[in-house]
Protein backbone atom coordinates (compact mmCIF):
# COMPACT_ATOMS: atom_id res chain seq x y z
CA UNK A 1 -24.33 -12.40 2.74
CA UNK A 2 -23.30 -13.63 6.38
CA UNK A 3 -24.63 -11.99 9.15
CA UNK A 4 -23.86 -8.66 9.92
CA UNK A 5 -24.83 -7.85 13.70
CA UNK A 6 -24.14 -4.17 14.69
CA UNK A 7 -23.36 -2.95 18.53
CA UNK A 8 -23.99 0.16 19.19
CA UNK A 9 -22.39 2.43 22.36
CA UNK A 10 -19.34 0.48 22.63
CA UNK A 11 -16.14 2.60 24.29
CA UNK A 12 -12.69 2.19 22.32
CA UNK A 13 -11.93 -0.31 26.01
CA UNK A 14 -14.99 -2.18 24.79
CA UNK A 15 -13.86 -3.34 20.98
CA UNK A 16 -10.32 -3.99 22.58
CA UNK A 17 -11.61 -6.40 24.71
CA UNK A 18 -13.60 -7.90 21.79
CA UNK A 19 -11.27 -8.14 19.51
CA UNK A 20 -8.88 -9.94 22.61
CA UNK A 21 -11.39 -12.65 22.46
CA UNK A 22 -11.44 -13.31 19.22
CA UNK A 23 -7.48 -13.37 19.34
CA UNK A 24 -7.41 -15.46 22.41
CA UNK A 25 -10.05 -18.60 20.70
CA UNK A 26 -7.88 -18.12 17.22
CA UNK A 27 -4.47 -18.83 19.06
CA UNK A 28 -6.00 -21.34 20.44
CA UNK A 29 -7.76 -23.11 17.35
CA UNK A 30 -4.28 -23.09 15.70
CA UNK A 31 -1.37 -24.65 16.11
CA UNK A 32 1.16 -21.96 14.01
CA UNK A 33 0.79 -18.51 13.83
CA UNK A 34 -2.65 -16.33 12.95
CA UNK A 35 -2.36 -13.42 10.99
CA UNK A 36 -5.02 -10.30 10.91
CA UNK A 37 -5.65 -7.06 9.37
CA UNK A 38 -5.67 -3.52 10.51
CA UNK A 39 -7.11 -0.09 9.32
CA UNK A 40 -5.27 3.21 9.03
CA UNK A 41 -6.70 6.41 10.32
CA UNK A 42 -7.30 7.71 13.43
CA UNK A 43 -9.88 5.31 14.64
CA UNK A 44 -7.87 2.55 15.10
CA UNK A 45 -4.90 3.45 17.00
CA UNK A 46 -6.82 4.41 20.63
CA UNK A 47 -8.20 0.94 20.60
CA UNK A 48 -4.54 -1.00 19.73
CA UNK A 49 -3.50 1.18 22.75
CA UNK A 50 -5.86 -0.97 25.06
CA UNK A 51 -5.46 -4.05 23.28
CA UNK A 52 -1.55 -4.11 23.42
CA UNK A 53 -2.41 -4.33 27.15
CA UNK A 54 -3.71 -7.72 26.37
CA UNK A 55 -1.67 -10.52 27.92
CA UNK A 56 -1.71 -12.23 24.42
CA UNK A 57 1.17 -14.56 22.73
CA UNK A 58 1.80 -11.81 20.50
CA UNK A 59 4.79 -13.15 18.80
CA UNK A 60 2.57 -16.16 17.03
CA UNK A 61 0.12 -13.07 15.96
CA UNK A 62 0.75 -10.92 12.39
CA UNK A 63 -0.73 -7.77 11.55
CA UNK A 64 -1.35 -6.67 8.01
CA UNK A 65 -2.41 -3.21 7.26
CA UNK A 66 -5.42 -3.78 4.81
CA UNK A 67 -4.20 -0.78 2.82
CA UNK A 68 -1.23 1.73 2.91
CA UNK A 69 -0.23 4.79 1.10
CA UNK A 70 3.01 4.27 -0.85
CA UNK A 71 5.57 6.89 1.39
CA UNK A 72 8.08 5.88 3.31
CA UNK A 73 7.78 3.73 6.84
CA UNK A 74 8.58 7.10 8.93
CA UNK A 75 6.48 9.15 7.11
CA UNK A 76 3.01 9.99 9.41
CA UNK A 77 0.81 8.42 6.66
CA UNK A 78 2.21 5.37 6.58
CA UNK A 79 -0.34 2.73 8.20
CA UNK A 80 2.16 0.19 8.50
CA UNK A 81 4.59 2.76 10.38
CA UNK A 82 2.18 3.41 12.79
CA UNK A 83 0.89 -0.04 13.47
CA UNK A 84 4.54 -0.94 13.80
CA UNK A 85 4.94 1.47 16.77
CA UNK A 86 2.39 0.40 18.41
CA UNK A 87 2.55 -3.04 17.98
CA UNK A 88 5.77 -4.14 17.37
CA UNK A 89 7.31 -4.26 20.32
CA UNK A 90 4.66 -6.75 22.25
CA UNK A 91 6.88 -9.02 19.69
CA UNK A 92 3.76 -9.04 16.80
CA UNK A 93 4.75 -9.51 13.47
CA UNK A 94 3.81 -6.56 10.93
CA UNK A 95 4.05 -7.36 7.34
CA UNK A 96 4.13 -4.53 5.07
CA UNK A 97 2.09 -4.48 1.96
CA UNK A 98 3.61 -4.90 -1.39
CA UNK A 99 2.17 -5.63 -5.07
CA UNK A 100 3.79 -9.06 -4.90
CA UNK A 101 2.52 -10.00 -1.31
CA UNK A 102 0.80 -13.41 -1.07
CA UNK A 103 -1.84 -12.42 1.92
CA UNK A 104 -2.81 -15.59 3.90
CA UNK A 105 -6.18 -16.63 5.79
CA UNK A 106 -6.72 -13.76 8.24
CA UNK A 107 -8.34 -15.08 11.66
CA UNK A 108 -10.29 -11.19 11.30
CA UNK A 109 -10.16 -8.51 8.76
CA UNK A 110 -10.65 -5.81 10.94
CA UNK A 111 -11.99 -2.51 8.04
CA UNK A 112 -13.03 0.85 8.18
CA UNK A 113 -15.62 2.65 5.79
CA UNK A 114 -15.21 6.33 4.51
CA UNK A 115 -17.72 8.49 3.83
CA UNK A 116 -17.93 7.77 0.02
CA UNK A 117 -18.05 3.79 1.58
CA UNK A 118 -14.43 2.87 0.33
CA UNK A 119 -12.81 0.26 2.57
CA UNK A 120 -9.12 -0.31 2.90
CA UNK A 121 -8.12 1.71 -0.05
CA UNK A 122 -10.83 0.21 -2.35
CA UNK A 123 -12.19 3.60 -3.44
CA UNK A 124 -15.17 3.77 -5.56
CA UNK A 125 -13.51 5.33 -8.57
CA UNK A 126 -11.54 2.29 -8.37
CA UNK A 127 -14.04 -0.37 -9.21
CA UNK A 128 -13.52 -3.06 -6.99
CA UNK A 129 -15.01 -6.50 -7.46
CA UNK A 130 -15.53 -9.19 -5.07
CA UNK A 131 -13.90 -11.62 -7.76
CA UNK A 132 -10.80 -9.48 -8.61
CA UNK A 133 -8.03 -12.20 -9.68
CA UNK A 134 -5.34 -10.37 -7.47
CA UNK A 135 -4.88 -10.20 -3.58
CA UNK A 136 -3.31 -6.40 -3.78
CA UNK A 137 -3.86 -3.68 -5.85
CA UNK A 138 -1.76 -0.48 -6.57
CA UNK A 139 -4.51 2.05 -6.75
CA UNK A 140 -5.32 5.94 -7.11
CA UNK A 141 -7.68 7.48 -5.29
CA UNK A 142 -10.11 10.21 -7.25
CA UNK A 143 -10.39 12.76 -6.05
CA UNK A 144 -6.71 11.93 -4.10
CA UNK A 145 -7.92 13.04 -0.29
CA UNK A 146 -6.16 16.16 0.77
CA UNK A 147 -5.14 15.33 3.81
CA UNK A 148 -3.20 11.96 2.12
CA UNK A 149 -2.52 12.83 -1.66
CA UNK A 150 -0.96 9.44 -2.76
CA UNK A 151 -1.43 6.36 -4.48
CA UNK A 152 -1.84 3.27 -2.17
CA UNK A 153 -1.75 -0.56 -1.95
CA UNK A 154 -4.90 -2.54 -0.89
CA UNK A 155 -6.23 -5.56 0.00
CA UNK A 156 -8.41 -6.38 -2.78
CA UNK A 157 -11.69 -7.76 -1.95
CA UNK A 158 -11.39 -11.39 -2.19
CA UNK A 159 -8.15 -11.12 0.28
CA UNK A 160 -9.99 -8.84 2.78
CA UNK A 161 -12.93 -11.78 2.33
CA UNK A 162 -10.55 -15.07 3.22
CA UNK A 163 -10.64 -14.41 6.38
CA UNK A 164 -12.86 -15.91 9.75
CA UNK A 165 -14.53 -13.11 10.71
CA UNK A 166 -14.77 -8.89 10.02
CA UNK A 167 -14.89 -6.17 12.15
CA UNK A 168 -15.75 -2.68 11.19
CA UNK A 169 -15.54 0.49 13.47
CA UNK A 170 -17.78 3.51 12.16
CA UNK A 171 -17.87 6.66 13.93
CA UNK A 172 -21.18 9.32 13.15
CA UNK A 173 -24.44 8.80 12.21
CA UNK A 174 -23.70 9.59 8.67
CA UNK A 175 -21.29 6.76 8.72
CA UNK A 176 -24.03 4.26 10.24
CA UNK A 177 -26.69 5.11 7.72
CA UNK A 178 -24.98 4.81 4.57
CA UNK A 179 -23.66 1.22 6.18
CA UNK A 180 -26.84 -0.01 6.90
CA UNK A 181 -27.69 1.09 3.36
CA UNK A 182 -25.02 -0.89 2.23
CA UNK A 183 -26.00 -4.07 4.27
CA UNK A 184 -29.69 -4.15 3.00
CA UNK A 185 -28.38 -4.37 -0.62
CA UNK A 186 -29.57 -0.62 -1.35
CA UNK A 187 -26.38 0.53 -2.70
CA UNK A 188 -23.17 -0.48 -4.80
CA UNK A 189 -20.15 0.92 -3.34
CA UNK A 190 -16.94 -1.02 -2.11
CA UNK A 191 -18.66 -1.37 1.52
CA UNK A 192 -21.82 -2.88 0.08
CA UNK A 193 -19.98 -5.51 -2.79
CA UNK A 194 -17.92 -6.86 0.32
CA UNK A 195 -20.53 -7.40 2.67
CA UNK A 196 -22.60 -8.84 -0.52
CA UNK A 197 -19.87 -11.50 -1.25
CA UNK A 198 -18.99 -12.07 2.68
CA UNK A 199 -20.09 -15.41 4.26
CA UNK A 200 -18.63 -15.03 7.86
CA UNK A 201 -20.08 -13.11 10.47
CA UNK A 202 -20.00 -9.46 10.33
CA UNK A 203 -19.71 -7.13 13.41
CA UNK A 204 -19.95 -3.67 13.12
CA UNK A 205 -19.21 -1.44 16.42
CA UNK A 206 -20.61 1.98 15.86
């Protein structure tokens, strides 16, 4: 396991400005284009908001949405829809998932963890493994959440894992705690066999 280092306190302005940095030194490292992944929910999207203030080559940056529920671009659960909107017209990239994509190295795979600590759409009914032979997965959430009843692509594990750096952003304490769980090795869900299997640095705003 790389380190995992957690900050605590940090305002949706503060993990824009982080994640600017990190940006900033990737463009810079690199001579083409640097590609990163995005969560869906509502967590998110307040913090692209500050971030697309960023004075950032954005046309030499590509987003990925890490996972995606399989419904059309304009329908309000579509990740990719929404990162499009907000993203798109700084000039950024955004590549939709599909079962065929060939992911490359991400300069961050930025995650998110539900309560049941699934990341991306890597639910524990699913059985993800951190050597899984294919980059995405078409997958079925169970139970399907209410709130988004469909099947979804993901980022398997390995994919999420090529990648410089990750970033989580947990909200509540019952969030934190079943993280930090995960991080000491003292469970076995999605969040825990990913941070098991990472070797980069691991920051985790909460």
């Amino acid at each position: 396991m790389g380190s995992v280092r957690i900050v605590e306190g940090a305002s949706d302005a503060d993990i824009a400005g982080w994640l600017e940095e990190r940006l900033v030194s990737a463009l810079m490292n690199t001579r083409g284009d640097i590609a990163v992944t995005v969560p869906g929910g509502s967590t998110p999207f307040p913090i692209l908001a500050e971030l697309a203030k960023a004075p950032l080559n954005w046309k030499r940056v590509a987003v990925w949405p890490g996972d995606d529920r399989i419904v059309p671009e304009d329908h309000p659960a579509s990740n990719v829809g929404r990162i499009r909107a907000a993203l798109e017209p700084l000039g950024t990239q955004i590549v939709p998932l599909s079962e065929e994509a060939s992911p490359p190295h991400f300069a961050l795979a930025w995650l998110g963890m539900g309560n049941d600590g699934h990341i991306a759409s890597l639910f524990p009914n699913t059985d993800p493994q951190a050597d899984d032979p294919e980059p995405v997965r078409r997958i079925t959430p169970d139970p399907l959440p209410p709130k988004a009843p469909f099947d979804r692509l993901s980022l398997t594990i390995p994919a999420l894992l090529d990648s410089e750096a990750i970033l989580f952003v947990i909200r509540g304490d019952e969030k934190r705690a079943l993280f930090e769980e995960a991080a000491a090795g003292n469970n076995d869900l999605p969040v825990a066999r990913l941070l098991n299997a990472a070797r980069q640095p691991v920051t985790c705003f909460v």
